[in-house]
Protein backbone atom coordinates (compact mmCIF):
# COMPACT_ATOMS: atom_id res chain seq x y z
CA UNK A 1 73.04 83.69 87.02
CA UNK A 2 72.85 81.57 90.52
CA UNK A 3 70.51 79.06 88.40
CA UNK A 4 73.24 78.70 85.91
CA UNK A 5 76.11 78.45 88.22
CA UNK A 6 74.43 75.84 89.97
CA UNK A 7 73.67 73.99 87.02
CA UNK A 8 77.28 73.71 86.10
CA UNK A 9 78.12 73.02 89.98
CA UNK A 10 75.87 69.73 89.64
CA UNK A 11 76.88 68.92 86.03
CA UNK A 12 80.69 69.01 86.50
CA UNK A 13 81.14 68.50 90.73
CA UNK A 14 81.59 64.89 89.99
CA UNK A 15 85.80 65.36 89.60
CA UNK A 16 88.53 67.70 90.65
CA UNK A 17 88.58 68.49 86.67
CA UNK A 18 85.40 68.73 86.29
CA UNK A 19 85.83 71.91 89.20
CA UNK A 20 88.83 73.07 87.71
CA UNK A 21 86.69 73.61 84.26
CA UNK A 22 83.55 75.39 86.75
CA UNK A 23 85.88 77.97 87.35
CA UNK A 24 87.50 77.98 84.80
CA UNK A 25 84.54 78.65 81.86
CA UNK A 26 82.00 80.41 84.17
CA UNK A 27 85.00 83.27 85.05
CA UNK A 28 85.69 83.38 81.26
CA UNK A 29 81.99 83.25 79.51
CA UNK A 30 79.69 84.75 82.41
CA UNK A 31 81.30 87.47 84.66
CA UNK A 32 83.62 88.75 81.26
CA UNK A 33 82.44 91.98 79.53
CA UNK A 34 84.49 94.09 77.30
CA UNK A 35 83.99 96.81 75.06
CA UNK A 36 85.47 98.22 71.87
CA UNK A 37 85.33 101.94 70.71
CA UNK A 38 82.54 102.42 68.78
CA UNK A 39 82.38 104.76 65.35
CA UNK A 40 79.87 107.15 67.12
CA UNK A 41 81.06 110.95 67.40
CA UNK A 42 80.03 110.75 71.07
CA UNK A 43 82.48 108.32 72.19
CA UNK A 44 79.94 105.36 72.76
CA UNK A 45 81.17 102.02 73.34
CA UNK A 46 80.47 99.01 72.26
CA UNK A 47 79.86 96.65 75.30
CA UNK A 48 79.86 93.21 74.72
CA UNK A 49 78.52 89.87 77.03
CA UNK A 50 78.69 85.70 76.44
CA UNK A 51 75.82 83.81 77.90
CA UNK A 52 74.73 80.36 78.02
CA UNK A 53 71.77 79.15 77.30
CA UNK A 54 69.42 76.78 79.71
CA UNK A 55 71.05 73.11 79.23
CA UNK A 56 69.44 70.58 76.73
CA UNK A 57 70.08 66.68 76.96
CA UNK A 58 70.36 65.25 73.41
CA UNK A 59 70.52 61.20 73.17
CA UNK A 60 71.31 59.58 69.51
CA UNK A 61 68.27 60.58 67.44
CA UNK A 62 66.75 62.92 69.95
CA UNK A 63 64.81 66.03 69.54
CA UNK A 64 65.07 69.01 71.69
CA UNK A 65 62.14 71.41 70.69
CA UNK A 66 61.18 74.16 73.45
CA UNK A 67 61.00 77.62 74.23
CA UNK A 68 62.84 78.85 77.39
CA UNK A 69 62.01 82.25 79.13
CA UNK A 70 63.39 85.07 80.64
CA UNK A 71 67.15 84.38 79.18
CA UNK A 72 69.95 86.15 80.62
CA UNK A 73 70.27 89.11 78.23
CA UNK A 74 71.15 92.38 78.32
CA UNK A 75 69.16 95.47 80.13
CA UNK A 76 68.86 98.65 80.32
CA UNK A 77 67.78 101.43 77.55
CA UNK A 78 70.39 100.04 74.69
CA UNK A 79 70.92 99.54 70.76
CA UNK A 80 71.57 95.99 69.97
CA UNK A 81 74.29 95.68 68.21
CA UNK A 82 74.98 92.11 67.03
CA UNK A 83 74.01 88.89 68.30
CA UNK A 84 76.02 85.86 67.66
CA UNK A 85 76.02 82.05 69.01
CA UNK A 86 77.15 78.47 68.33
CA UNK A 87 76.50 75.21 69.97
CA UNK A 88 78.85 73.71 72.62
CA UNK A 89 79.44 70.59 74.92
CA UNK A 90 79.38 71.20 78.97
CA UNK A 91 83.26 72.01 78.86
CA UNK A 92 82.73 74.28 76.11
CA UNK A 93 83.62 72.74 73.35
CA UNK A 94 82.14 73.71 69.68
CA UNK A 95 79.81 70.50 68.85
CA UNK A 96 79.96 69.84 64.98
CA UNK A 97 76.71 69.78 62.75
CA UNK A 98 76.93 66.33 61.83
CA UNK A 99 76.16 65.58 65.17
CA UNK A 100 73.65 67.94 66.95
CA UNK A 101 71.82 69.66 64.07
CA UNK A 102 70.50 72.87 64.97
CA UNK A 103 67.29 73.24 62.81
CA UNK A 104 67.08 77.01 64.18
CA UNK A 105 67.13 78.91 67.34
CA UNK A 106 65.18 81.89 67.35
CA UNK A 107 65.38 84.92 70.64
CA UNK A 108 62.39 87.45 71.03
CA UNK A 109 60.74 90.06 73.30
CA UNK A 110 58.47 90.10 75.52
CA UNK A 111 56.88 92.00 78.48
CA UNK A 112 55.78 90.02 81.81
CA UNK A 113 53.72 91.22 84.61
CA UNK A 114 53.41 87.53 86.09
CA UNK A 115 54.49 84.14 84.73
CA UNK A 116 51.35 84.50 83.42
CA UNK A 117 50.57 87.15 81.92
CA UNK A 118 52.90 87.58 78.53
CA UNK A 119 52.91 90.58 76.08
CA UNK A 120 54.95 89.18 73.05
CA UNK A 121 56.53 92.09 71.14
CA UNK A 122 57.44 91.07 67.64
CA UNK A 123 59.33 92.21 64.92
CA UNK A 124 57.70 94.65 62.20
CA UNK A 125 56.43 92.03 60.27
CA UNK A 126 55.35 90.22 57.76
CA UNK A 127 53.98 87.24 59.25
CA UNK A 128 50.49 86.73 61.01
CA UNK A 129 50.53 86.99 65.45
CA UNK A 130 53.96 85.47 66.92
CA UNK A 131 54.99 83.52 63.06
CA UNK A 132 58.38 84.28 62.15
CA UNK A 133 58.15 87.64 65.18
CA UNK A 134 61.99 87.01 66.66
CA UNK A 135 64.66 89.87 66.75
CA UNK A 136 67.06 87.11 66.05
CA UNK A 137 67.17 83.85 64.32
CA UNK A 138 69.90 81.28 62.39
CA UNK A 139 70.31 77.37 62.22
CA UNK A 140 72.92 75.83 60.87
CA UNK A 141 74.71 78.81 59.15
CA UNK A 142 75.16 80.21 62.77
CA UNK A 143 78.86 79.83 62.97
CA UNK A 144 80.00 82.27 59.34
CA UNK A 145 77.26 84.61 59.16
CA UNK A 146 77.32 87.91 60.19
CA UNK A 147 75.32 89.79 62.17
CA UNK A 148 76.71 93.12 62.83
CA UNK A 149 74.46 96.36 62.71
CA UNK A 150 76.89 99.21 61.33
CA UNK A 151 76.93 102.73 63.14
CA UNK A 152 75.40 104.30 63.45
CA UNK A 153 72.57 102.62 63.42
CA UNK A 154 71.25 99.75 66.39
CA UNK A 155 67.89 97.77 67.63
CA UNK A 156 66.72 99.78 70.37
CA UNK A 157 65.41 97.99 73.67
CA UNK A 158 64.54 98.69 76.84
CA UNK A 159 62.76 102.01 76.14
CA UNK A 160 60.96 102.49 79.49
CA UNK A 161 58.16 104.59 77.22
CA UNK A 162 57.26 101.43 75.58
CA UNK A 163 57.30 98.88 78.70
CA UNK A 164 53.63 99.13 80.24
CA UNK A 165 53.31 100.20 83.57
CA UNK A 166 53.49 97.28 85.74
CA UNK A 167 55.37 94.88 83.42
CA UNK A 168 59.40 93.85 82.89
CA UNK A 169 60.78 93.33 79.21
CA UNK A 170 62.08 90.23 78.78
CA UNK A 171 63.67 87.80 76.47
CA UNK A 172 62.82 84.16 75.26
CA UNK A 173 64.91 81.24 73.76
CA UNK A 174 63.26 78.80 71.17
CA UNK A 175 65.56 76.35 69.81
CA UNK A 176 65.11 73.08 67.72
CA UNK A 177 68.03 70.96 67.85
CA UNK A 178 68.72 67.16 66.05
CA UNK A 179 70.67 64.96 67.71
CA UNK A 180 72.27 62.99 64.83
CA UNK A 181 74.35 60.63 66.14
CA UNK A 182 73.90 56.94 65.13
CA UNK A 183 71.28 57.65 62.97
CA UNK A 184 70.35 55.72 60.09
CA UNK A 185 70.05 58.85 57.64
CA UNK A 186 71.37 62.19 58.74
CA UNK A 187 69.94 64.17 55.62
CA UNK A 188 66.60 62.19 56.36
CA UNK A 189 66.78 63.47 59.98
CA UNK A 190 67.54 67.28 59.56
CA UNK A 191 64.92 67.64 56.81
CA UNK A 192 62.23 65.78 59.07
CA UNK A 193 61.24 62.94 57.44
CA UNK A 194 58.24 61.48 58.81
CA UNK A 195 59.08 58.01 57.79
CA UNK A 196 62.40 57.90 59.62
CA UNK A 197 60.46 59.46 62.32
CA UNK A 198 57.77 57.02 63.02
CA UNK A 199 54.50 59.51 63.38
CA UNK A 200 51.06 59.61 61.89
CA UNK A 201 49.90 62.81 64.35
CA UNK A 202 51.63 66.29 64.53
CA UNK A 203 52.39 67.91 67.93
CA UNK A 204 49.14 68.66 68.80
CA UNK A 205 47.59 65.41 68.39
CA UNK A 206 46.30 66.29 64.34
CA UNK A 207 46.44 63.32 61.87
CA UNK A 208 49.80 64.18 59.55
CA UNK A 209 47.60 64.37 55.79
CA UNK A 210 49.40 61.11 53.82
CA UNK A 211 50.96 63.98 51.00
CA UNK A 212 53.07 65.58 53.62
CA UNK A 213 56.14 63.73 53.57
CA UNK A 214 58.76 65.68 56.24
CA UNK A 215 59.02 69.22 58.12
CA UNK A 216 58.01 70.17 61.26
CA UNK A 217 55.05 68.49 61.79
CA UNK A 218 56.71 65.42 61.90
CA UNK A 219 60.14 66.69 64.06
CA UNK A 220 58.97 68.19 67.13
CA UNK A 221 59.97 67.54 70.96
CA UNK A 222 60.56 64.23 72.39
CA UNK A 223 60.01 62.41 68.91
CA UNK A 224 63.33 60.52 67.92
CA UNK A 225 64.52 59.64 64.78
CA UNK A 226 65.48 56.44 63.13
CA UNK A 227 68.84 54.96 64.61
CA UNK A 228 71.22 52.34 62.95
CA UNK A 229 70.66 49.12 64.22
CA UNK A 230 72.89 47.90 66.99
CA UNK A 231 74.39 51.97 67.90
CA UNK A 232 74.55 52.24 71.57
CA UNK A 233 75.04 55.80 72.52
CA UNK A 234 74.72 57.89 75.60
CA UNK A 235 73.10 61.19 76.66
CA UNK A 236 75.22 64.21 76.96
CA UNK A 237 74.99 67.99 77.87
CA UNK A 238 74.64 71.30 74.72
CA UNK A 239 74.10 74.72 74.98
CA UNK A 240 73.86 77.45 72.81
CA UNK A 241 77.04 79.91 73.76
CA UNK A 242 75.39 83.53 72.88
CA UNK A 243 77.97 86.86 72.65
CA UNK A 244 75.13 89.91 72.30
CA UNK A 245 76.99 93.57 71.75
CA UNK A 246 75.61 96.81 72.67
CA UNK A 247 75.82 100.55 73.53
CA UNK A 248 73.85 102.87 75.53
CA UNK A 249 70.78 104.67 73.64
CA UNK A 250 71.09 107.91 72.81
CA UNK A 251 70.08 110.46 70.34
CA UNK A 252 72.72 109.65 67.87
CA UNK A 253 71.73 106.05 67.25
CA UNK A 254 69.00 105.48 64.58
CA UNK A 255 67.05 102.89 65.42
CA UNK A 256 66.33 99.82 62.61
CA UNK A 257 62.89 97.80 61.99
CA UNK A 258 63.39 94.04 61.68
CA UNK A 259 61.49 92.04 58.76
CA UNK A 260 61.24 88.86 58.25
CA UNK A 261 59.88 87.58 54.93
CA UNK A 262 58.68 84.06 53.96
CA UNK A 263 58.85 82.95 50.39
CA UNK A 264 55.65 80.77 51.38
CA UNK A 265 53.62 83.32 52.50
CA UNK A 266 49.94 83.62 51.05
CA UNK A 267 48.98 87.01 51.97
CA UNK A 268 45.96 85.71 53.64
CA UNK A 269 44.97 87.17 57.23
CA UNK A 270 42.63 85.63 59.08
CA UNK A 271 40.91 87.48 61.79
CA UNK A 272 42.33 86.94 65.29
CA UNK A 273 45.01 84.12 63.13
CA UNK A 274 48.21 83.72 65.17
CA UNK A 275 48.81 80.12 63.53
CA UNK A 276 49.77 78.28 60.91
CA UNK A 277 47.23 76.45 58.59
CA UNK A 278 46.80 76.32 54.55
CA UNK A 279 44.37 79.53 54.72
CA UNK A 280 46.92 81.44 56.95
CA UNK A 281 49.54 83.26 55.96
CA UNK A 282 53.45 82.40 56.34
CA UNK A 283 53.37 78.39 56.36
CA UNK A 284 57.67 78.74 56.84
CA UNK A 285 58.34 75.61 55.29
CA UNK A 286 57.85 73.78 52.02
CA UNK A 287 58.98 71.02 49.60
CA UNK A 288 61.21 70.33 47.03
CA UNK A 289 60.46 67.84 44.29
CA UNK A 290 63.15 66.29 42.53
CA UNK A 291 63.39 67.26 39.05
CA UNK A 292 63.02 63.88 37.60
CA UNK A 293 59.73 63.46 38.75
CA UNK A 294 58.71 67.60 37.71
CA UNK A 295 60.30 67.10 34.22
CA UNK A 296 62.50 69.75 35.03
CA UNK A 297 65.65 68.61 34.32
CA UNK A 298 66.45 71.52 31.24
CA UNK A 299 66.91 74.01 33.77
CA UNK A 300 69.36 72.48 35.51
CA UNK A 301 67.33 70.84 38.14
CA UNK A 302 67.18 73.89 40.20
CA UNK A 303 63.47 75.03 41.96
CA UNK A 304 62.82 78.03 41.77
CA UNK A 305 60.05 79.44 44.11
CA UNK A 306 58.99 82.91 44.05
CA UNK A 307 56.56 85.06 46.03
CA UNK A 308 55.38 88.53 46.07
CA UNK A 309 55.30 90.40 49.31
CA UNK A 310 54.25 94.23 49.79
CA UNK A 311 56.22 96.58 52.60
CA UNK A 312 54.03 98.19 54.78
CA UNK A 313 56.47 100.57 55.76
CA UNK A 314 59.65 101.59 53.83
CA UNK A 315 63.26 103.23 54.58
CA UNK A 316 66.76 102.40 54.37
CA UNK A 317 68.11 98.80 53.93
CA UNK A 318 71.21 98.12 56.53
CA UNK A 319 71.02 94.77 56.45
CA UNK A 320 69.88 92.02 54.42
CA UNK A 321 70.47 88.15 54.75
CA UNK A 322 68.52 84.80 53.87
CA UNK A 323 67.66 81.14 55.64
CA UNK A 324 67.98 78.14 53.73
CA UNK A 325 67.76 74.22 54.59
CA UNK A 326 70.30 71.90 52.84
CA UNK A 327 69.92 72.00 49.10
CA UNK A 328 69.84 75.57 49.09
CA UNK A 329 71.63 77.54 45.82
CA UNK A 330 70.37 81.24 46.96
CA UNK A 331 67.76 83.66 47.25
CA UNK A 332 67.30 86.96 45.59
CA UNK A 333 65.18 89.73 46.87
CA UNK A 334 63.86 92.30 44.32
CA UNK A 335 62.26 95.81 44.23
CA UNK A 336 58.97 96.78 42.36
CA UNK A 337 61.29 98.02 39.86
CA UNK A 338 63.39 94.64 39.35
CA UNK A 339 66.63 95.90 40.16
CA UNK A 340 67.81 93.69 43.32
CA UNK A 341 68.12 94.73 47.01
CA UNK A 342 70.21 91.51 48.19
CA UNK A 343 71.17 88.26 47.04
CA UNK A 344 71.88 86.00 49.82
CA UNK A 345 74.28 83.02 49.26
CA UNK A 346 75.32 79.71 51.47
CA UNK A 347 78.52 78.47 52.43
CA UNK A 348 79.01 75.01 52.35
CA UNK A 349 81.29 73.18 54.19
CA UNK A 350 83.97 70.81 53.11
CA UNK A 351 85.74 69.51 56.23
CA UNK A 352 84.89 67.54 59.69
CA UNK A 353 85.53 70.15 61.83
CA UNK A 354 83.10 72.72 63.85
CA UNK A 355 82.07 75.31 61.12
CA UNK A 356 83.08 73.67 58.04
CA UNK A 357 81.03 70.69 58.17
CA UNK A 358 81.00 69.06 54.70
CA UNK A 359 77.90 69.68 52.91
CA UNK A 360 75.92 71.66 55.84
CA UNK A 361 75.13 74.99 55.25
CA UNK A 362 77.65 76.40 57.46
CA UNK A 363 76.57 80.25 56.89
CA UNK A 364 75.32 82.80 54.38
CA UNK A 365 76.55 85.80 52.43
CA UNK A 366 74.76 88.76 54.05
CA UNK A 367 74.21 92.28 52.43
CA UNK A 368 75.45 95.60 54.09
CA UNK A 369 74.33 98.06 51.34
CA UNK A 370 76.30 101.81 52.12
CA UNK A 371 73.28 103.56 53.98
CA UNK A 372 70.83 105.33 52.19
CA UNK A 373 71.96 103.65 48.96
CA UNK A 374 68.89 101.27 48.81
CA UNK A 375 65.24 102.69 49.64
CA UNK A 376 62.16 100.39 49.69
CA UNK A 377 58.77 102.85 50.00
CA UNK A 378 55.69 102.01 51.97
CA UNK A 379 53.33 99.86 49.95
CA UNK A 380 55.90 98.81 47.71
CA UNK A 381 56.02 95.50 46.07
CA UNK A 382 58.42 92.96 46.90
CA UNK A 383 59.75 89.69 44.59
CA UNK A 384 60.96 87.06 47.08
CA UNK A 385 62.92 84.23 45.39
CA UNK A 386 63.92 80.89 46.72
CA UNK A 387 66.39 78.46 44.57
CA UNK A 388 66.91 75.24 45.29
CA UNK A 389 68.82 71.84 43.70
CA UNK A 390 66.14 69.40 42.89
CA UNK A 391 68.31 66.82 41.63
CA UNK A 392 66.51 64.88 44.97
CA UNK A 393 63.70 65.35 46.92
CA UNK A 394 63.91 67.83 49.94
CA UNK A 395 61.17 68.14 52.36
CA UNK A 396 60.78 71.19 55.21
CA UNK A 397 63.16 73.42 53.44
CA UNK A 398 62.43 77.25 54.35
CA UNK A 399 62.91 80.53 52.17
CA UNK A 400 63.12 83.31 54.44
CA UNK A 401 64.66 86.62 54.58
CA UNK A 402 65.46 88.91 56.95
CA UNK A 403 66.18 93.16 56.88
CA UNK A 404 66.94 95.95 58.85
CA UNK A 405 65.36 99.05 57.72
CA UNK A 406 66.10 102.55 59.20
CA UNK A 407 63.46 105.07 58.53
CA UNK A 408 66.12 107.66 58.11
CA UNK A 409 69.90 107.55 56.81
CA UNK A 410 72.44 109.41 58.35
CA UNK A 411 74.60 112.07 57.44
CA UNK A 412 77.89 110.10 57.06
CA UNK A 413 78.23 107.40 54.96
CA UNK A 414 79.98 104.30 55.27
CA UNK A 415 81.19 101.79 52.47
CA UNK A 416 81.81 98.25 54.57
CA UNK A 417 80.74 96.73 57.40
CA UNK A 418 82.22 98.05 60.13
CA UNK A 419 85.18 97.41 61.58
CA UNK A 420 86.44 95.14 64.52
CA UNK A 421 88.33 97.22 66.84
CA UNK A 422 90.41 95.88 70.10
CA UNK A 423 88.81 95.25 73.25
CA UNK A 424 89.47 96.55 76.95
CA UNK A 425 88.06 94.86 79.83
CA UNK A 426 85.46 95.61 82.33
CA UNK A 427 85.87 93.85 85.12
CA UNK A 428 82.37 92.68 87.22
């Protein structure tokens, strides 16, 4: 917290207003916590904190790819709750898509006995080593997609039985942000391009192969992208603004597994693999041809990608949502017996301001199925599907989806999401 309050102190102590908004922000976002009644018999409460994230300068084009550790976060033995963020200016002001694209931010666990010695705890699965291992993860659909975890069920942290002797749990930031302004091709930009981007060798120094066209390899930090000719533009201040909600553990919370499945995902384990390569499991991103040049215009020119993924454990679904890139139409996932567990949605938007940015994916539909309605068994297998509009050519568009499964449901039943409740304040 006394890093963060004297980052603000240098980036605003240039003006009176600039102090004014110091004080202003930092006593509204960083010393408030509230808390709602929560549904639990017990009387827990639902406790509930805004951070901000480390800052990140974005110039036109720019590309702001890192991972940032030990994050303020919550501590203590608790059950996660929700976690939800969006991107703002240094006076906190929501910054729009169309201007810094955020590709995906993704927070995750780990224990530390030195800056040097990390124990990364990932989620349940699927993927190979760290691939796809976060706790939480969005990009653009940050803004109008839920997150909530209904009671009484929560992610449990901070269990001192599971934190080796010796070591601190922790949290890490990854984040890929766009800086779009000025550019010369925004949908060119967000979906990686590697023309507009001007590279031959991915982030590691590896020759880009001449058939890969745009995704990651071609987006990573300090590359820029293409700008206009003639835009002059300067370099400004984002964050990512992150509320997390909470309660205390106890024994009436049941704790959920996270999953995260990829649509691209080849099954394939290779020993000691934490990385990604053609022979090696999740590859998280793919491309879309358009469906002029598949000759598969009679369906509508939709792509339709579809994978089959087993469970190594099973329970209850609680949760269920997808990721999609731009172009995205929806993605389905099935059980063994073809009935379907969720279908997953996006939300376009159709304005100019903060959250309704037209034609971003501005959020997704999300799936809270009434618990112990929908089962998946250990060793079960999965049908991921990914659709798409083809009518053009997309390149680094992703097919994930991500559940939380409690091994047990609970007594009560519950048939929505639950329900926002008013705050009382906690003064620090």
């Amino acid at each position: 917290m006394i890093l963060l309050l004297e980052k603000w102190q240098k980036l605003l102590s240039s003006s009176v207003t600039g102090n004014m908004v110091l004080v202003l922000v930092l006593s509204m976002l960083a010393f408030d916590v509230s808390c709602t009644q929560a549904f639990l018999e017990n009387g827990n409460r639902i406790k509930s904190r805004t951070f901000l994230s480390p800052e990140f300068i974005m110039g036109p084009g720019s590309v702001e790819s890192k991972t940032y550790y030990d994050i303020d976060f919550p501590r203590g033995h608790i059950a996660l709750k929700s976690f939800n963020a969006e991107v703002v200016d240094q006076a906190g002001n929501p910054v729009p898509l169309f201007e810094t694209y955020f590709h995906h931010w993704l927070v995750g666990k780990y224990h530390e006995h030195s800056t040097s010695d990390r124990n990364f705890s990932r989620n349940s699965g699927l993927c190979q080593g760290q691939i796809l291992g976060q706790y939480f993860g969005l990009g653009s659909e940050t803004r109008k997609t839920a997150t909530d975890i209904p009671d009484p069920f929560g992610i449990e942290i901070g269990n001192p039985a599971e934190i080796p002797e010796g070591y601190q749990e922790k949290w890490y930031l990854d984040v890929h942000a766009i800086e779009t302004r000025g550019v010369e091709d925004r949908l060119g930009c967000i979906e990686c391009r590697c023309d507009l981007y001007n590279v031959t060798n991915d982030e590691d120094g590896n020759p880009i192969k001449p058939d890969y066209k745009g995704g990651l390899q071609c987006c990573y930090g300090e590359t820029r992208c293409k700008l206009s000719r003639g835009f002059q533009g300067g370099k400004r201040s984002i964050f990512l603004r992150y509320t997390v909600k909470w309660i205390d553990w106890d024994s009436s919370v049941i704790p959920v597994e996270i999953f995260t499945l990829d649509v691209t995902d080849t099954g394939k384990r290779l020993h000691g693999s934490t990385g990604i390569s053609p022979e090696n499991g999740c590859q998280i991103e793919y491309a879309v041809e358009s469906c002029t040049a598949t000759n598969a215009a009679g369906n509508g020119c939709v792509d339709i990608k579809r994978n089959n993924l087993t469970m190594p454990t099973g329970g209850y679904v609680i949760y269920a949502v997808a990721h999609q890139h731009v172009g995205g139409i929806g993605s389905t996932l099935y059980g063994q017996d073809g009935n379907i567990i969720c279908t997953s949605k996006p939300i376009y938007g159709n304005g100019n301001e903060a959250g309704n940015e037209d034609g971003y994916i501005v959020g997704m539909s999300t799936c809270y199925p009434e618990p112990g309605s929908v089962k998946i068994t250990a060793g079960e297998n999965l049908t991921l599907e990914s659709n798409y509009n083809s009518t053009n050519n997309h390149t680094g568009v992703m097919g994930l989806f991500y559940l939380h499964i409690a091994k047990q449901a609970p007594n009560m039943t519950f048939s929505h999401p639950p329900v926002q409740a008013s705050f009382c304040s906690i003064s620090s």
